[in-house]
Protein backbone atom coordinates (compact mmCIF):
# COMPACT_ATOMS: atom_id res chain seq x y z
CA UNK A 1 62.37 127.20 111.30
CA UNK A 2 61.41 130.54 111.34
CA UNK A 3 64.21 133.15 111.82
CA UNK A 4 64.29 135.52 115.11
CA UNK A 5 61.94 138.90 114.25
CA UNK A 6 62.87 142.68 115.93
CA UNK A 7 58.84 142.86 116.57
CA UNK A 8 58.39 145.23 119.46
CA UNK A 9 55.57 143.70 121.58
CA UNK A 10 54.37 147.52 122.29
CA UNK A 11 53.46 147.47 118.10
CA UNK A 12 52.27 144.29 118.24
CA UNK A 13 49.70 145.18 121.00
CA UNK A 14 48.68 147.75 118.41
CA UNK A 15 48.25 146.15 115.50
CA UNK A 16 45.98 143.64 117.92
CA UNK A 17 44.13 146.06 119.10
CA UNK A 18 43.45 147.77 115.33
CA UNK A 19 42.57 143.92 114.06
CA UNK A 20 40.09 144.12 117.18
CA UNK A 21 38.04 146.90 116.46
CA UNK A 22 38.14 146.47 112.95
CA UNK A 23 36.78 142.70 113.50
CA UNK A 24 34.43 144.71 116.30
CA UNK A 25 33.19 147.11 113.57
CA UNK A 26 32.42 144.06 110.98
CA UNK A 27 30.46 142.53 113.69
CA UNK A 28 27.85 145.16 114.25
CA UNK A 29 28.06 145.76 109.98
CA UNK A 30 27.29 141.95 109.41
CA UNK A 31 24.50 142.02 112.21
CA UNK A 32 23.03 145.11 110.40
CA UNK A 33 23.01 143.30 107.09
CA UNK A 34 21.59 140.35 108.40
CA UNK A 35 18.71 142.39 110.58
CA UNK A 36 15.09 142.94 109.04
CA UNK A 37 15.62 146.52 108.30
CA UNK A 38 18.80 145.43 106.01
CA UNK A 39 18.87 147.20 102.41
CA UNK A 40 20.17 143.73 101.15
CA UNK A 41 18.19 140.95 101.72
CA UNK A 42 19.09 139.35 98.04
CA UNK A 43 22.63 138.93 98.70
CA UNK A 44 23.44 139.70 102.03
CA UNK A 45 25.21 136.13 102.40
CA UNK A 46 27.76 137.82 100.19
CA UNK A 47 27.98 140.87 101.18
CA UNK A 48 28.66 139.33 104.95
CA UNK A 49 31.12 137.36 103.43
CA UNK A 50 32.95 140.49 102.03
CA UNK A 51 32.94 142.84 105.41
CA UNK A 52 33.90 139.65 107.35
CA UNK A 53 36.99 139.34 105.16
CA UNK A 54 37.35 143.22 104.69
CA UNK A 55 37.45 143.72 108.56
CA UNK A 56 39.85 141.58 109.91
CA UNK A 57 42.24 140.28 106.41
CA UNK A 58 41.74 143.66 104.70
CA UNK A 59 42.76 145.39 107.99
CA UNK A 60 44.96 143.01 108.37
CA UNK A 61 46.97 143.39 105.70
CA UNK A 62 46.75 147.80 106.15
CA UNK A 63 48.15 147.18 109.82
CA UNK A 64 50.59 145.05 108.85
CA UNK A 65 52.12 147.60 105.98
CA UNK A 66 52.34 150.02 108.88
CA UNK A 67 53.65 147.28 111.39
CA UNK A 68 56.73 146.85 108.79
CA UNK A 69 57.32 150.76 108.14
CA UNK A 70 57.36 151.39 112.12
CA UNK A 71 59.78 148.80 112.50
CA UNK A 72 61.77 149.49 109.32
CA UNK A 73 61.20 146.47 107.30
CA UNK A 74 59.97 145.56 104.17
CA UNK A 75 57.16 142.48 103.18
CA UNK A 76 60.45 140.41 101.75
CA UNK A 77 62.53 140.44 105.00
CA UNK A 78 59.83 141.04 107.35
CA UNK A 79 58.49 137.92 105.99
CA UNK A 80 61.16 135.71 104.16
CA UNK A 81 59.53 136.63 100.54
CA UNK A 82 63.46 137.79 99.78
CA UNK A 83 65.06 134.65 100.73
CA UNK A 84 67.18 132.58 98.46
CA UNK A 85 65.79 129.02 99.34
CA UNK A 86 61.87 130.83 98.67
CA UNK A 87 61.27 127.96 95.59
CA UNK A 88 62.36 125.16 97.93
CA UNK A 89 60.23 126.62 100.89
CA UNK A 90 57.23 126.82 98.17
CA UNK A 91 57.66 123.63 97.21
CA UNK A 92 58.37 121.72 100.72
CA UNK A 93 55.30 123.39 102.59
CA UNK A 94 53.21 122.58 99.11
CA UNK A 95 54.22 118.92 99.57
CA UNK A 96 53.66 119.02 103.10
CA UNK A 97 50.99 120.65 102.73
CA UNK A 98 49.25 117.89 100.28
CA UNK A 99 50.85 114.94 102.30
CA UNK A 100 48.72 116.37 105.51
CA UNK A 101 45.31 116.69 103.77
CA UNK A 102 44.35 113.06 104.77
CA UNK A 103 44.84 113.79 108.49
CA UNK A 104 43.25 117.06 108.20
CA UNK A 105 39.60 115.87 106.74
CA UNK A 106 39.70 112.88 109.20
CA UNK A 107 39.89 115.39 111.58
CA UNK A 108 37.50 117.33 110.77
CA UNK A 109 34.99 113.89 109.95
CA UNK A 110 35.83 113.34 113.71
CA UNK A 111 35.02 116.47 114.92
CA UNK A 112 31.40 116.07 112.51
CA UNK A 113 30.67 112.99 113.98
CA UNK A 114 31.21 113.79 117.49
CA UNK A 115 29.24 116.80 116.99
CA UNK A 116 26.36 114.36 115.84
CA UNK A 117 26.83 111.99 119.06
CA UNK A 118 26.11 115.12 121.00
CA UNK A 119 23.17 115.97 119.03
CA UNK A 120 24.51 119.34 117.47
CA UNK A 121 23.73 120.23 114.11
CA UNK A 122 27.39 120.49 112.41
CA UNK A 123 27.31 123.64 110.96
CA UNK A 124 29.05 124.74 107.30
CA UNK A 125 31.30 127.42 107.67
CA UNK A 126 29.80 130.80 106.56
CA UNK A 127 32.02 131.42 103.33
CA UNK A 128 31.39 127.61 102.11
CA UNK A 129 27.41 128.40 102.25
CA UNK A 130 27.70 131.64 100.72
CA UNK A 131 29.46 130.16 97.68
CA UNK A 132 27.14 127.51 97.40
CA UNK A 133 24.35 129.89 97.39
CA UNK A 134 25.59 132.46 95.33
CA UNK A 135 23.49 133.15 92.08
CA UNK A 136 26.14 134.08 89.40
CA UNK A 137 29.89 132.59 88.39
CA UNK A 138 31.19 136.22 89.19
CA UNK A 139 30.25 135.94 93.10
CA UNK A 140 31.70 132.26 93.52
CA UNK A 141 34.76 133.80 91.83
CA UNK A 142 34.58 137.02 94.22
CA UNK A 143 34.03 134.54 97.38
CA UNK A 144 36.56 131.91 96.55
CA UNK A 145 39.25 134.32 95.77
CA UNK A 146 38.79 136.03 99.39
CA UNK A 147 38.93 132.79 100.53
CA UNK A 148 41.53 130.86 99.03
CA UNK A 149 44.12 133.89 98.59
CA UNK A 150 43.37 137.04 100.57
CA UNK A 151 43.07 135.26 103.85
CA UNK A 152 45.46 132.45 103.69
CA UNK A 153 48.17 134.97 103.11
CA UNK A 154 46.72 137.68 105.83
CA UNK A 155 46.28 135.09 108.51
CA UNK A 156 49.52 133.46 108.23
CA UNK A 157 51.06 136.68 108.11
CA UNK A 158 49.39 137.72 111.76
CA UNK A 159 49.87 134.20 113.08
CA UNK A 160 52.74 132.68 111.74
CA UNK A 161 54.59 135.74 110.70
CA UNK A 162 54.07 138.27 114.00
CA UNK A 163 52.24 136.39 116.70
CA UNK A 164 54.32 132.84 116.83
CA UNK A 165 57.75 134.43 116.47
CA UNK A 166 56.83 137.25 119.34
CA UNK A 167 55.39 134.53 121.56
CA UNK A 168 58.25 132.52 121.44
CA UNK A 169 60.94 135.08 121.67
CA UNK A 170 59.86 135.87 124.96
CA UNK A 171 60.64 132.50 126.01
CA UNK A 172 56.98 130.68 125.32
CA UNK A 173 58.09 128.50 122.47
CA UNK A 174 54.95 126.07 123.68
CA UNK A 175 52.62 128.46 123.75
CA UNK A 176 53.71 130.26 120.84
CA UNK A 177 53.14 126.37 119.03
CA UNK A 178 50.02 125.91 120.56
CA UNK A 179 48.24 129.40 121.62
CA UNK A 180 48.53 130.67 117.69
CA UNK A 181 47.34 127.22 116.55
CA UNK A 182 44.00 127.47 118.86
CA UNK A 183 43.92 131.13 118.29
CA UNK A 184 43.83 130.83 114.68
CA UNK A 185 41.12 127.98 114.76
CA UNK A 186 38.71 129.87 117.16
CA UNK A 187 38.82 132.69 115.03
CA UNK A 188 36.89 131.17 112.21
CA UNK A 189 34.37 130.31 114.78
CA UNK A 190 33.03 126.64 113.07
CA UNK A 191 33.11 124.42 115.69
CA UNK A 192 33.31 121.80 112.37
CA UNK A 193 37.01 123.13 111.47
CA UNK A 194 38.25 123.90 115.01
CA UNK A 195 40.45 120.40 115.33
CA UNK A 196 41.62 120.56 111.32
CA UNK A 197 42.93 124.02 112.11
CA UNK A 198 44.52 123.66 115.05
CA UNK A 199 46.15 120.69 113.10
């Protein structure tokens, strides 16, 4: 269980708001990059792929440092990285984590194939193509590590980490459970991944 946080909704309202227009800003950057007029046609899959993750985990991650000093807290008790049972808490969310892949890629084989029944092309999420398309070992690299560390550790930190225990401490433990959950699968926007997500 997560342990009661002094986040002042007023802050948190700000850092949503920054996360916002940055994610607004990487919008109209990828759409740019992506138009005919675009300086980089050769890799502009990658280069998507990095002001995507720049613009909302990048920010992310800027806000949050600022979220802690205005609230006088540091990364370790802001977000339990100083607690004494952080091996066991490694270890149990590694095995549960492991133990729930099963249900997860059912889920998102369901969500495929009724995607199919409906006649809609499933489609791959962005970051998956652009590592499958990228030309050299030293963009896969680039892509996979913004994918499998930077934003792991910046979205769990807005959702899990500020959102859910804000939610819930002002008496909405159910939507707290459920409106980060949804929240945090809509925001990768793959219709694909929305159930295994929200799982």
């Amino acid at each position: 269980m997560l342990s009661e946080k002094p986040w002042k909704p007023d802050a948190v309202l700000r850092l949503l708001l920054g996360l916002f227009v940055s994610i607004l800003a990487g919008v109209f950057v990828v759409r740019w990059i992506n138009s005919a007029s675009s300086p980089l046609p050769e890799h502009s899959k990658f280069v998507t792929v990095v002001v995507g993750t720049v613009s909302f985990h990048g920010v992310a991650l800027i806000l949050t440092a600022l979220f802690l000093r205005e609230h006088g807290i540091g990364w370790g008790a802001g977000f339990g990285f100083s607690s004494p049972r952080l091996g066991r808490t490694f270890t149990l969310s590694l095995i549960v984590g492991v133990s729930v892949l099963p249900i997860v890629w059912s889920l998102g084989q369901l969500s495929e194939r009724l995607m199919r029944l409906f006649q809609i092309d499933p489609a791959v999420q962005e970051t998956v193509q652009a590592i499958h398309t990228a030309d050299s070992l030293a963009l896969k690299f680039t892509i996979g590590l913004l994918a499998i560390v930077v934003a792991p550790v910046a979205e769990e930190i807005i959702f899990r980490g500020i959102l859910y225990p804000v939610v819930k401490r002002y008496g909405f433990p159910h939507l707290a459970l459920w409106g980060t959950s949804i929240l945090f699968a809509f925001i990768h926007n793959n219709a694909v991944i929305f159930l295994p997500l929200t799982f």
